[in-house]
Protein backbone atom coordinates (compact mmCIF):
# COMPACT_ATOMS: atom_id res chain seq x y z
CA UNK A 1 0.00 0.00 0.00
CA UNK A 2 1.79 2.92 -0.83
CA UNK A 3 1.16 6.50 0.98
CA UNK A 4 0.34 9.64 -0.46
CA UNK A 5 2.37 12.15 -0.40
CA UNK A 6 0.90 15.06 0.33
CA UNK A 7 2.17 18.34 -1.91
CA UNK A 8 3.34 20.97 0.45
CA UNK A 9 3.33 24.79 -1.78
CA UNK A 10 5.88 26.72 -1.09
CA UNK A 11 4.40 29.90 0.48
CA UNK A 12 4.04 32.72 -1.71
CA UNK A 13 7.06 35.07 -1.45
CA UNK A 14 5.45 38.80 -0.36
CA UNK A 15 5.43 41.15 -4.14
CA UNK A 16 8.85 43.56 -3.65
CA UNK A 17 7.36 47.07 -4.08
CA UNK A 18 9.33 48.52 -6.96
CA UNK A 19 11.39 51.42 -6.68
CA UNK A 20 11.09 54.03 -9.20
CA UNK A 21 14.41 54.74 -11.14
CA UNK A 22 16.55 57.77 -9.33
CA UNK A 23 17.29 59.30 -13.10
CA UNK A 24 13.10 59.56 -13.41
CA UNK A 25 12.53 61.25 -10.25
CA UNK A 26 15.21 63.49 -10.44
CA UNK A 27 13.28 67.01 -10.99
CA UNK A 28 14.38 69.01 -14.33
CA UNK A 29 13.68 72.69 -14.91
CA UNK A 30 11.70 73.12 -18.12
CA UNK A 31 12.76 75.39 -21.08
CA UNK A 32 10.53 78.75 -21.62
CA UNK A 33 8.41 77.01 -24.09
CA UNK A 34 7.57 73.52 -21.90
CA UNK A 35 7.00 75.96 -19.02
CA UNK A 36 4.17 77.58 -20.54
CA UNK A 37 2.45 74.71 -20.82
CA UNK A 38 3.95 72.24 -17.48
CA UNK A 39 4.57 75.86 -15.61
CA UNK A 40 8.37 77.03 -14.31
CA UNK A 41 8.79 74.72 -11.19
CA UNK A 42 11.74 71.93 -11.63
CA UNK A 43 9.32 68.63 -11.82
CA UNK A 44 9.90 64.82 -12.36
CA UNK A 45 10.57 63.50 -15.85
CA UNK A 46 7.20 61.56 -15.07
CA UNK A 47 5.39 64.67 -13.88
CA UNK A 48 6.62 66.77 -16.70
CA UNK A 49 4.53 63.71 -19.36
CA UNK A 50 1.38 63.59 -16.78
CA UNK A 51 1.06 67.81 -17.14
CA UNK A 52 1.46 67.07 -20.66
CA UNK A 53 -1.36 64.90 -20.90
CA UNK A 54 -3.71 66.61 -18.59
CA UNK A 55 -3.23 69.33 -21.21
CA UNK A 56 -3.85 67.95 -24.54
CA UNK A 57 -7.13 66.12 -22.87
CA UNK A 58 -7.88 69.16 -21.64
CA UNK A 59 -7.93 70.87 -24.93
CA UNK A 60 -8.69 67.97 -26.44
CA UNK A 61 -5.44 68.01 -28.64
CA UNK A 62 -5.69 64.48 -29.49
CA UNK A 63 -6.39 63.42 -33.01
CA UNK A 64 -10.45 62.40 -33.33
CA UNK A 65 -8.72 59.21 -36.45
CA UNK A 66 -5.75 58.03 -34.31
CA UNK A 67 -6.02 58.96 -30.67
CA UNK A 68 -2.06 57.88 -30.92
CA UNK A 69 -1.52 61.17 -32.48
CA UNK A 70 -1.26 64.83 -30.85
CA UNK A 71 -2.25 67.79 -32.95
CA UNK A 72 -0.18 70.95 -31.67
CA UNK A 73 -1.60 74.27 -31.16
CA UNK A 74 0.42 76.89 -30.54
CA UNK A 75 1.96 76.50 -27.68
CA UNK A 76 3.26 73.05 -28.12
CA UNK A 77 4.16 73.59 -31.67
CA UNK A 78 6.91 75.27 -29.82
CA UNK A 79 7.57 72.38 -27.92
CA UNK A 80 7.49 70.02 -30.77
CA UNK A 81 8.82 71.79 -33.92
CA UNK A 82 5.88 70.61 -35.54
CA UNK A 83 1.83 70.44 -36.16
CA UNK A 84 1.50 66.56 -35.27
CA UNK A 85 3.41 64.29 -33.23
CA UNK A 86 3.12 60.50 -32.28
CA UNK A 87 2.71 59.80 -28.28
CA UNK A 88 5.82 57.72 -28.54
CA UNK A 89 7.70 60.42 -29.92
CA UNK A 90 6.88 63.00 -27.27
CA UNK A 91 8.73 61.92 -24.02
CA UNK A 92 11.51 62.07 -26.68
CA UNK A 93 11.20 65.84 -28.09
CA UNK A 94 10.15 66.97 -24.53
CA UNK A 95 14.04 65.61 -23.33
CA UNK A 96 15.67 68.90 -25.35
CA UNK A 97 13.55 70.89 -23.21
CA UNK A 98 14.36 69.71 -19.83
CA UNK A 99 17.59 70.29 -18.41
């Protein structure tokens, strides 16, 4: 008669709270133009792309076809260097106005 073995599980190890990258949370002072729109204080690259959102949905700057796309008005046409931009390319043109 052989004996069942019962399966012990390993407990669960407790999740690790990630820490969020020192580079990211480093504040950077915007340029003139991103400080019209994000305002003057030094902020978090991550802050800096959340003010940025809050103000195309604000002004409802996304494009109505591809919501992937921003249309500039005039204040982030400075930011950008041009009318349209992809959200992937943003966090990218936004990093020659932080310093």
């Amino acid at each position: 008669m052989a004996t069942a073995k019962k399966a012990t599980a390993a407990p669960a190890a407790p999740a690790k709270k990630r820490t969020p990258n020192a580079a990211f949370m480093k504040p950077l002072t915007p340029s003139p133009a991103l400080a019209a729109v994000v305002g003057s204080t030094p902020l978090p690259r991550t802050e800096i792309i959340s003010k940025l959102w809050v103000y195309i949905k604000a002004n409802k700057l996304q494009d109505a076809a591809n919501k992937r796309m921003i249309n500039a008005d005039a204040k982030l046409k400075e930011v950008f260097g041009k009318p349209q931009v992809s959200m992937f390319e943003m966090a990218g043109l936004i990093g020659k106005h932080v310093k």
